[in-house]
C-alpha atoms as a PDB file:
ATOM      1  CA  UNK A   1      -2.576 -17.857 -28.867  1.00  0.00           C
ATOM      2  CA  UNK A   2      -5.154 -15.454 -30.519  1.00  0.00           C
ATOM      3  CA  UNK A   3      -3.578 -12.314 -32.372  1.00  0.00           C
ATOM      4  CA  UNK A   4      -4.419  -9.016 -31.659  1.00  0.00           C
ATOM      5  CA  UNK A   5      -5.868  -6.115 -33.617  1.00  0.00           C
ATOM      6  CA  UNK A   6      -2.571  -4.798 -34.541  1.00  0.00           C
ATOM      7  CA  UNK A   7      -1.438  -8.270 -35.889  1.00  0.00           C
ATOM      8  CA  UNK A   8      -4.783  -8.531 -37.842  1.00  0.00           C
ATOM      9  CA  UNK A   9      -4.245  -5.385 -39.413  1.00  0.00           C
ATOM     10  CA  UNK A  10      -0.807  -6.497 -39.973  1.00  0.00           C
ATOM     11  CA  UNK A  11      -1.958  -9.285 -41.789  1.00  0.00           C
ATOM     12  CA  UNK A  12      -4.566  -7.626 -43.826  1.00  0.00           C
ATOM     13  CA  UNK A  13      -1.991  -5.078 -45.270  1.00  0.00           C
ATOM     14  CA  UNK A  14       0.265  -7.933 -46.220  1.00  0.00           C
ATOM     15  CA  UNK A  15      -2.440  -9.775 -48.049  1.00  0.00           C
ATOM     16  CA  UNK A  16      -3.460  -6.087 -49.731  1.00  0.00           C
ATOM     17  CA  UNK A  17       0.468  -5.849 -51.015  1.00  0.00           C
ATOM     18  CA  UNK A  18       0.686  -9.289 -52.259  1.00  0.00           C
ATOM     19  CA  UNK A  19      -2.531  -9.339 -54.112  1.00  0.00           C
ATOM     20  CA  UNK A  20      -2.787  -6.244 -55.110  1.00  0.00           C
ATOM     21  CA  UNK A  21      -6.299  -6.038 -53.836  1.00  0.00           C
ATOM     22  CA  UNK A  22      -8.440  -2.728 -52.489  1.00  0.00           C
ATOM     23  CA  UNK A  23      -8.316  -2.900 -48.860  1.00  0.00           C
ATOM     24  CA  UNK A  24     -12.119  -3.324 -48.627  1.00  0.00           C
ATOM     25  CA  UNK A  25     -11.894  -6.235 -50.229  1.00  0.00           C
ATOM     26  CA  UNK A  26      -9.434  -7.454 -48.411  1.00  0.00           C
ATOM     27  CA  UNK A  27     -10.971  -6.542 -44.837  1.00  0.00           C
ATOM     28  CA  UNK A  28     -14.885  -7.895 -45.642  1.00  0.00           C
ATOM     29  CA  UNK A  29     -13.443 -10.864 -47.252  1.00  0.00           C
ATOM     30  CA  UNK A  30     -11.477 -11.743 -44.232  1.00  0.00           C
ATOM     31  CA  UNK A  31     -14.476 -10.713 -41.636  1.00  0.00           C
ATOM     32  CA  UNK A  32     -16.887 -13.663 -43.425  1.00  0.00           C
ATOM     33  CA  UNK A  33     -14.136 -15.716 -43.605  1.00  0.00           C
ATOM     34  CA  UNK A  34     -13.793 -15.518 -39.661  1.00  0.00           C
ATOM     35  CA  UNK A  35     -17.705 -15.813 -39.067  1.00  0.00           C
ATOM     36  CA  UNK A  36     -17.546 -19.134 -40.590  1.00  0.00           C
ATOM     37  CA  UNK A  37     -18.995 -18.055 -44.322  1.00  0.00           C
ATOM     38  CA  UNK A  38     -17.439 -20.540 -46.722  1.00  0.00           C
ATOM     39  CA  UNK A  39     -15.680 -19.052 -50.023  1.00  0.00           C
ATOM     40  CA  UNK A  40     -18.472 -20.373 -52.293  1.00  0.00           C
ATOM     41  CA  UNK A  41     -20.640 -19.017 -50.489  1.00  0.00           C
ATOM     42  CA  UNK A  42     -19.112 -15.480 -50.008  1.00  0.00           C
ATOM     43  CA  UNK A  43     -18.560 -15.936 -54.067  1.00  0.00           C
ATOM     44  CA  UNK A  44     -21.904 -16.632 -55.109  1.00  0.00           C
ATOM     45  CA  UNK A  45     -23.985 -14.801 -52.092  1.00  0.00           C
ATOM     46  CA  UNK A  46     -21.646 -11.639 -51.050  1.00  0.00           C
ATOM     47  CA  UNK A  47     -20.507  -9.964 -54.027  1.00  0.00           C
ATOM     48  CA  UNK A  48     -21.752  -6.892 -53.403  1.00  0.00           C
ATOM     49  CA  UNK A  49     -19.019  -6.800 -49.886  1.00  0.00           C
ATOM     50  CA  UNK A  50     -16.597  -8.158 -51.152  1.00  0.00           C
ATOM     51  CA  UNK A  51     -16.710  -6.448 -54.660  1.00  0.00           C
ATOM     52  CA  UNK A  52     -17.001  -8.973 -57.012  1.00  0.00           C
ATOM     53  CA  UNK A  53     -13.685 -11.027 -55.668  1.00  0.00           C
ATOM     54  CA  UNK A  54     -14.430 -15.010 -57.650  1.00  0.00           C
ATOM     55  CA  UNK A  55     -13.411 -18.000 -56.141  1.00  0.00           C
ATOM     56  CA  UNK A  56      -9.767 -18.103 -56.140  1.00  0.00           C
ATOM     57  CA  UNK A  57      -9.361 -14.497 -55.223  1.00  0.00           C
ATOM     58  CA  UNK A  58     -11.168 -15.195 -51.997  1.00  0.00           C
ATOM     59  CA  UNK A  59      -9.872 -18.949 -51.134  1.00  0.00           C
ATOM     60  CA  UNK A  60      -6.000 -16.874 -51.633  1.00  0.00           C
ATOM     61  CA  UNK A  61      -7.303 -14.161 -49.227  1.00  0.00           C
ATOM     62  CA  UNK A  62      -8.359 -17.035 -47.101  1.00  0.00           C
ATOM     63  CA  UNK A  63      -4.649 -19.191 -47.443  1.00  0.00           C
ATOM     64  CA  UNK A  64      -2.651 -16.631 -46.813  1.00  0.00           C
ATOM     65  CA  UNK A  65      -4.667 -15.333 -44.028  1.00  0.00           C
ATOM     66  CA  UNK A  66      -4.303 -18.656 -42.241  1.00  0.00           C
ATOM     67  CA  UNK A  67      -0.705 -18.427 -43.150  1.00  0.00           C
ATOM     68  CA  UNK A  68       0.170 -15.035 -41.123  1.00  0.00           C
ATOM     69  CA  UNK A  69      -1.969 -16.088 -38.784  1.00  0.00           C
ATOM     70  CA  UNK A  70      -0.082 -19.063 -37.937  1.00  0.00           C
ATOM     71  CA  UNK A  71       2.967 -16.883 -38.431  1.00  0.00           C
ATOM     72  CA  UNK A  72       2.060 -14.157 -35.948  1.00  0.00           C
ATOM     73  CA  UNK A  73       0.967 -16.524 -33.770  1.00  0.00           C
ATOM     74  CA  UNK A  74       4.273 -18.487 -32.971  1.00  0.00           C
ATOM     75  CA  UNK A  75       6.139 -15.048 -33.914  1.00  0.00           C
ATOM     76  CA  UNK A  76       4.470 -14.557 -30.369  1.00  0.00           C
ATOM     77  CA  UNK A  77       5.354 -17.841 -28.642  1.00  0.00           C
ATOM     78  CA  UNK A  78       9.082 -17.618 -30.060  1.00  0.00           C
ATOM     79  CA  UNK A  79       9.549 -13.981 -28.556  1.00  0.00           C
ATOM     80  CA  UNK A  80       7.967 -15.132 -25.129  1.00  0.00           C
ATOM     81  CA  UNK A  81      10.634 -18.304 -25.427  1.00  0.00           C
ATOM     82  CA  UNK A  82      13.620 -15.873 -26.496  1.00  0.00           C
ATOM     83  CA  UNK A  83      12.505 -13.306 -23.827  1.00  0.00           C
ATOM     84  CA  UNK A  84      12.177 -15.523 -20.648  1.00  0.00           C
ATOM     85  CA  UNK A  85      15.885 -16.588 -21.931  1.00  0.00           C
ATOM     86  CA  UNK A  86      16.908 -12.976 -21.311  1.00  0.00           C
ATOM     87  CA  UNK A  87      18.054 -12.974 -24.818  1.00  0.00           C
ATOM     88  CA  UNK A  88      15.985 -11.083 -26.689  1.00  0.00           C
ATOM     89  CA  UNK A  89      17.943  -8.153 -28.023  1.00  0.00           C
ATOM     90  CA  UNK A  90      15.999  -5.202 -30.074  1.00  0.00           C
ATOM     91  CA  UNK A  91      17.565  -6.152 -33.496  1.00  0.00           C
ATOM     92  CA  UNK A  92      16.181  -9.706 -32.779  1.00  0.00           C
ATOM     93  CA  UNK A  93      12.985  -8.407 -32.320  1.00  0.00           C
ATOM     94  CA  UNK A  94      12.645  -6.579 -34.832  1.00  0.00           C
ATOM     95  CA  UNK A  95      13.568  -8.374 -37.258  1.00  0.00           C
ATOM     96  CA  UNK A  96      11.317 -11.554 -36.002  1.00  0.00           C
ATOM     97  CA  UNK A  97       8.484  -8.738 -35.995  1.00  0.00           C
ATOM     98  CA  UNK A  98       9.111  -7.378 -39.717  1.00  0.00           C
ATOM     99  CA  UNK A  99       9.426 -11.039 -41.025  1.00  0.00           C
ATOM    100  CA  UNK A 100       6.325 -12.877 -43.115  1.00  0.00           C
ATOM    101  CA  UNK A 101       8.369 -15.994 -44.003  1.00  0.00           C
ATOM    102  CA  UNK A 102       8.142 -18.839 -41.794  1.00  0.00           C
ATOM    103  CA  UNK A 103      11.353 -20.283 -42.318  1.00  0.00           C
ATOM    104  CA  UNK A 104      12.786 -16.731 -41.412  1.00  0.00           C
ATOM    105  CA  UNK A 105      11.646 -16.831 -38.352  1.00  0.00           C
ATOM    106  CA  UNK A 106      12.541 -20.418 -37.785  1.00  0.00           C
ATOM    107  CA  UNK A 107      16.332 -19.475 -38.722  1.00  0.00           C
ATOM    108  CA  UNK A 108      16.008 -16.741 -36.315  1.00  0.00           C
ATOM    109  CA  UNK A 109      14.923 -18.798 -33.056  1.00  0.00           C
ATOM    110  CA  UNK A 110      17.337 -21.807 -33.762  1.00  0.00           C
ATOM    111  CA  UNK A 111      20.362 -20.279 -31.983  1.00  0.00           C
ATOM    112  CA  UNK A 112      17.684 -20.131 -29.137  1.00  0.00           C
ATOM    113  CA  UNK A 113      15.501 -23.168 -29.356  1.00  0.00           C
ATOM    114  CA  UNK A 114      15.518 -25.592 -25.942  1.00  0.00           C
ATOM    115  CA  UNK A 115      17.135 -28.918 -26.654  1.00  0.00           C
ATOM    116  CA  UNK A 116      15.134 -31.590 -26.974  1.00  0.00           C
ATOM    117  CA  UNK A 117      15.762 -33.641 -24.114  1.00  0.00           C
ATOM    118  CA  UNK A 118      15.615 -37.740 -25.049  1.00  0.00           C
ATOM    119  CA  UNK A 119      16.021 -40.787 -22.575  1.00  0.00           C
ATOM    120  CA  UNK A 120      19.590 -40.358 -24.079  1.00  0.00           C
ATOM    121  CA  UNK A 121      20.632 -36.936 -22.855  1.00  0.00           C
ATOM    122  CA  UNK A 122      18.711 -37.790 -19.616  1.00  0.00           C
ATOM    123  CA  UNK A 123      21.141 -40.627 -19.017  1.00  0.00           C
ATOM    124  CA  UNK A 124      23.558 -38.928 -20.123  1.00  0.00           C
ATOM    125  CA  UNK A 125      23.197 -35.868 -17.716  1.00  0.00           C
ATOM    126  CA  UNK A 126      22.848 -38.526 -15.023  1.00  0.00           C
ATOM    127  CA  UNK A 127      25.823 -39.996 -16.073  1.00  0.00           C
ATOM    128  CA  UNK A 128      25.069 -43.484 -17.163  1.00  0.00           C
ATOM    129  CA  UNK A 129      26.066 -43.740 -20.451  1.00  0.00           C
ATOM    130  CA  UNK A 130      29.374 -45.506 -19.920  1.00  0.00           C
ATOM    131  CA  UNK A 131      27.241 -48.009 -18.060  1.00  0.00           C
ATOM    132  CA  UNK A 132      24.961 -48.456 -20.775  1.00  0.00           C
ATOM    133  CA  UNK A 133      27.926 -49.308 -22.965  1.00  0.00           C
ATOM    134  CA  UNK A 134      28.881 -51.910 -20.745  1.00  0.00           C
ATOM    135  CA  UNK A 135      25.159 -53.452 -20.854  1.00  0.00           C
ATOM    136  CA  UNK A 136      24.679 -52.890 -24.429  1.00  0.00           C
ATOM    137  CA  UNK A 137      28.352 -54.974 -24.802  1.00  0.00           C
ATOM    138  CA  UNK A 138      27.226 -57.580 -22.184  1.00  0.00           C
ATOM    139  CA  UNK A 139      31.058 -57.650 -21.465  1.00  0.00           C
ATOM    140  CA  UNK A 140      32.580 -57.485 -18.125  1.00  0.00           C
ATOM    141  CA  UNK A 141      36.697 -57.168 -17.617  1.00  0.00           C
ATOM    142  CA  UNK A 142      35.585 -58.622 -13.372  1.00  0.00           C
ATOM    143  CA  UNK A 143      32.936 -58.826 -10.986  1.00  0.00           C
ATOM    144  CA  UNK A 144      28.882 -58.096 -11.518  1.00  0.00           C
ATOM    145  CA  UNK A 145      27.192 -55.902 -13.337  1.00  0.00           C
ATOM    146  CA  UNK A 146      26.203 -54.463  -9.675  1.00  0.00           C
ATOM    147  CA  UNK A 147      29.266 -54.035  -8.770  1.00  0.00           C
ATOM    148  CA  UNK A 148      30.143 -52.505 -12.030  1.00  0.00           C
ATOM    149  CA  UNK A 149      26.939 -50.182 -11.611  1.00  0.00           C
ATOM    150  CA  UNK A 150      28.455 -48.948  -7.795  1.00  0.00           C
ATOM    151  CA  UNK A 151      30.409 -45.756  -9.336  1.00  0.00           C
ATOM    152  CA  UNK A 152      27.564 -44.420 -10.984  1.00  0.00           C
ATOM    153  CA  UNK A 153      25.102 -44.389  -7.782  1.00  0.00           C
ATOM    154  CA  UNK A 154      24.354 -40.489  -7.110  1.00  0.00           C
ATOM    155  CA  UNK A 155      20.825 -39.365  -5.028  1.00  0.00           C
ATOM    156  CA  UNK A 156      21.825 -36.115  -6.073  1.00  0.00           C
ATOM    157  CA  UNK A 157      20.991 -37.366  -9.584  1.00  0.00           C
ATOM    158  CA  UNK A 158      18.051 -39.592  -9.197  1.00  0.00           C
ATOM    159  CA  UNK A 159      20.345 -42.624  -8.843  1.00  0.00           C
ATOM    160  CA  UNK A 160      20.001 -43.585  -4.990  1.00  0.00           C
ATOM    161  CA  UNK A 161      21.744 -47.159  -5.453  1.00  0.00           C
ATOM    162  CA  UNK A 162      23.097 -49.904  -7.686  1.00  0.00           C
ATOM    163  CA  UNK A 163      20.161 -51.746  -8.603  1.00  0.00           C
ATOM    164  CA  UNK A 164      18.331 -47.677  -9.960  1.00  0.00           C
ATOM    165  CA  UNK A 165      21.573 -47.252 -11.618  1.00  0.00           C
ATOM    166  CA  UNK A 166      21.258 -50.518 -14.024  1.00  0.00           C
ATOM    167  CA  UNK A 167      17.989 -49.732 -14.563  1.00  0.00           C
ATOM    168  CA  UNK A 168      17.965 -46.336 -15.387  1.00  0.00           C
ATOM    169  CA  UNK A 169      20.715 -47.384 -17.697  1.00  0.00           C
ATOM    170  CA  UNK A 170      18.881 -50.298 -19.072  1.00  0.00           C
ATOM    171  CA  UNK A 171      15.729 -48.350 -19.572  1.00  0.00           C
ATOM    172  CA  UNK A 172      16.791 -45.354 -20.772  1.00  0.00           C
ATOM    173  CA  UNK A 173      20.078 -45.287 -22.720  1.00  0.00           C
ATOM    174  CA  UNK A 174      20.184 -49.237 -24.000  1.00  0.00           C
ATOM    175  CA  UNK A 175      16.555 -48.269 -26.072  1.00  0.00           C
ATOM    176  CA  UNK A 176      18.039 -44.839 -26.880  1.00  0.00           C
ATOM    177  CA  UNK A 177      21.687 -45.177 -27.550  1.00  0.00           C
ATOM    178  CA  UNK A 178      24.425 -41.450 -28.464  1.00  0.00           C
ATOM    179  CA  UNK A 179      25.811 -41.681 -31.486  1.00  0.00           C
ATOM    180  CA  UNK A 180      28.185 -38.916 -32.023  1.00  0.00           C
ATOM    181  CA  UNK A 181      27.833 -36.115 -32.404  1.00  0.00           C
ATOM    182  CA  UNK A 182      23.676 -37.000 -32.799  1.00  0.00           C
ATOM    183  CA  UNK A 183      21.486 -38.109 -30.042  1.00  0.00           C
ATOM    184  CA  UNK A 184      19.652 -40.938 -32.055  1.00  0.00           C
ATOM    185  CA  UNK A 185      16.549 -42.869 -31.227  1.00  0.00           C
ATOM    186  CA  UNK A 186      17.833 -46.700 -31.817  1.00  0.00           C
ATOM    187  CA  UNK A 187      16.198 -49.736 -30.838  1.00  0.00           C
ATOM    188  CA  UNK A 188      17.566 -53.490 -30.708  1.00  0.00           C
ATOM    189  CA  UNK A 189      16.846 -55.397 -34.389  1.00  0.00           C
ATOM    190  CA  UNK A 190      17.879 -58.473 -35.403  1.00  0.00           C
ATOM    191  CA  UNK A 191      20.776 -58.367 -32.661  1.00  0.00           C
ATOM    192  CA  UNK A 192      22.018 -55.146 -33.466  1.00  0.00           C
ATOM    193  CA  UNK A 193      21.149 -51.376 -32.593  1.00  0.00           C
ATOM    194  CA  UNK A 194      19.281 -49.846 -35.802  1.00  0.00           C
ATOM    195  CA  UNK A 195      17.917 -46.210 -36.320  1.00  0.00           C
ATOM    196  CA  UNK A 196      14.322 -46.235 -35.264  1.00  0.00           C
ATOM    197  CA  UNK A 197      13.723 -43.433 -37.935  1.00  0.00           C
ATOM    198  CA  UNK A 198      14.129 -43.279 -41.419  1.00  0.00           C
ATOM    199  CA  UNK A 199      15.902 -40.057 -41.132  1.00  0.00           C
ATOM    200  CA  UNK A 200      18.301 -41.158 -38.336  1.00  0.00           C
ATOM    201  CA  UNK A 201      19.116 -43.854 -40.356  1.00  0.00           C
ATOM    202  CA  UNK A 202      20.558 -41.990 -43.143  1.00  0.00           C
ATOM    203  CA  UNK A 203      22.217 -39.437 -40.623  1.00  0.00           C
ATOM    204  CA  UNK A 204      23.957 -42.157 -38.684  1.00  0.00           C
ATOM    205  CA  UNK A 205      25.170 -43.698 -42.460  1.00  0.00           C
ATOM    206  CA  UNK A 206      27.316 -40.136 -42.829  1.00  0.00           C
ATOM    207  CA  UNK A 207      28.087 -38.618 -45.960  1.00  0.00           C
ATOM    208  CA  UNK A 208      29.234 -40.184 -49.518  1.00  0.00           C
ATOM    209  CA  UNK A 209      29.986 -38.727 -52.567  1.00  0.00           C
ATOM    210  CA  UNK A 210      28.708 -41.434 -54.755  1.00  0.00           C
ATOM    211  CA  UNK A 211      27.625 -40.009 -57.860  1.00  0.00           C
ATOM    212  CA  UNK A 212      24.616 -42.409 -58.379  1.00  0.00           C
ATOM    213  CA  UNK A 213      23.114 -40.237 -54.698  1.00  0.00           C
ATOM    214  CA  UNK A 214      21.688 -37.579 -54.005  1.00  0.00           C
ATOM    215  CA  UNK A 215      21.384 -34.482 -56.709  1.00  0.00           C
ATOM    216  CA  UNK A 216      24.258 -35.516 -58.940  1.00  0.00           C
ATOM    217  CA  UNK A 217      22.395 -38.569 -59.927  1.00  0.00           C
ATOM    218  CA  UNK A 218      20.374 -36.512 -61.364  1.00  0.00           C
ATOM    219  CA  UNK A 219      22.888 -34.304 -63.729  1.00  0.00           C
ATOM    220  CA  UNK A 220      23.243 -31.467 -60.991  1.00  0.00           C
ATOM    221  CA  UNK A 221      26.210 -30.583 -59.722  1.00  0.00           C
ATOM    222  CA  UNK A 222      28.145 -32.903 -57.547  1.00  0.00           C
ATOM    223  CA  UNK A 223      27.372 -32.342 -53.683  1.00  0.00           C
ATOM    224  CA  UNK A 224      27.585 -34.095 -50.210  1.00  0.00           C
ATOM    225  CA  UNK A 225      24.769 -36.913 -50.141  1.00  0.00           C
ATOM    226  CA  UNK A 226      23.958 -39.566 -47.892  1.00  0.00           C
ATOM    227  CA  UNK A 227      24.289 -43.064 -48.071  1.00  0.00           C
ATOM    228  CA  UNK A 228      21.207 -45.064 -49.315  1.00  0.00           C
ATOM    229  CA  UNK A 229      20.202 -47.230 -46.188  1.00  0.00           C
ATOM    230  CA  UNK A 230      19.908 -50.832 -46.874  1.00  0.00           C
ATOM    231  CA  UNK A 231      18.276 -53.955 -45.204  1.00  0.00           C
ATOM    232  CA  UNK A 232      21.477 -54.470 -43.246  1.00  0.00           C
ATOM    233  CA  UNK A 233      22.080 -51.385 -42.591  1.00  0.00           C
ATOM    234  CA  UNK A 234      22.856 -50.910 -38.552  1.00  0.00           C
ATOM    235  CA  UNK A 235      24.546 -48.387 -36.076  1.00  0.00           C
ATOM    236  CA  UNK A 236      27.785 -49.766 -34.842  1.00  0.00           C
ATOM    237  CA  UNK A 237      28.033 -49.356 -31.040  1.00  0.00           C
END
């Protein structure tokens, strides 16, 4: 998404406030930057534009261009997202519109960001995650797996019969397993579901309060940390 004029100008008076720079500078600096001059080049060649700006003056006017850039840029796509949820209130814009921090803006959309939708929460919508516990358990109280797959047949859900329920459960909830309250990516090691992730793994180990983890290992205070994942380490289903 390509900014505007407005945003451009935006940007260059942000830049102009945080460095403290004349706005000539600022604006001629930026223009070569766009028309593909490199900042050696504008350094050695185009002192006279951009009045006398060295290297790092023009390679910061060049990082934290890219940065609001960037930021305008998905301040734009977050709006659109916010908007077409009928959400978007005039205090939310504005204050998306007056940020320059990207993790501001982040903060701001999270109430609103779309789910992420895995194989898990697909099942799950469809219903099949009690199945999938009983394949993942490979324990039956009677009968077949077919017969146990019966109740959760439902066209109106993409699961026209027995043998579509099994597999959707098989191929999308047994390789992509709920843990509670977490939708985790899992997959089957060494006979047991594990964390796919590294990240997963130490959200599905919970919290400890261990002081040899986290900060207070390191003299800071004592705080909620996670435990270390080990070898062995698996999620129990």
């Amino acid at each position: 998404m390509a900014i505007t004029w407005e945003e451009q100008n935006a940007i260059i008076r942000y830049i102009i406030e945080e460095t403290g720079l004349k706005a000539f500078q600022v604006e001629q600096t930026a223009t070569l930057l766009r028309e593909g001059a490199t900042v050696p080049f504008i350094a050695r060649y185009r002192k006279e534009q951009t009045g006398e700006l060295d290297e790092v003056q023009i390679r910061t006017i060049e990082e934290r261009f890219t940065y609001f850039t960037e930021l305008e840029e998905r301040k734009g796509t977050i709006l659109n997202t916010i908007g077409e949820q009928g959400k978007l209130t005039e205090e939310l814009r504005r204050r998306i519109e007056e940020s320059r921090l990207k993790t501001e803006v982040e903060d701001l959309y999270l109430p609103y960001r779309p789910k992420r939708r895995t194989k898990a929460t697909i099942a799950h919508e469809r219903g099949l995650e009690p199945l999938a516990d009983i394949i993942a358990a490979q324990e039956l109280d009677s009968g077949t797996l077919e017969e146990a797959a019966l109740p959760f047949v439902d066209p109106a859900r993409e699961v026209p019969d027995a043998a579509a329920a099994l597999a959707r459960a098989s191929q999308d909830v047994a390789a992509s397993l709920i843990v509670d309250p977490y939708a985790i990516e899992v997959e089957l090691r060494n006979g047991h579901y594990a964390p796919k992730a590294l990240r997963e793994a130490i959200r599905a180990a919970g919290p400890t309060v261990r002081r040899d983890l986290g900060k207070q290992a390191n003299g800071l205070a004592p705080v909620a940390a996670v435990h270390a994942p080990t070898e062995k380490s698996h999620v129990s289903l």
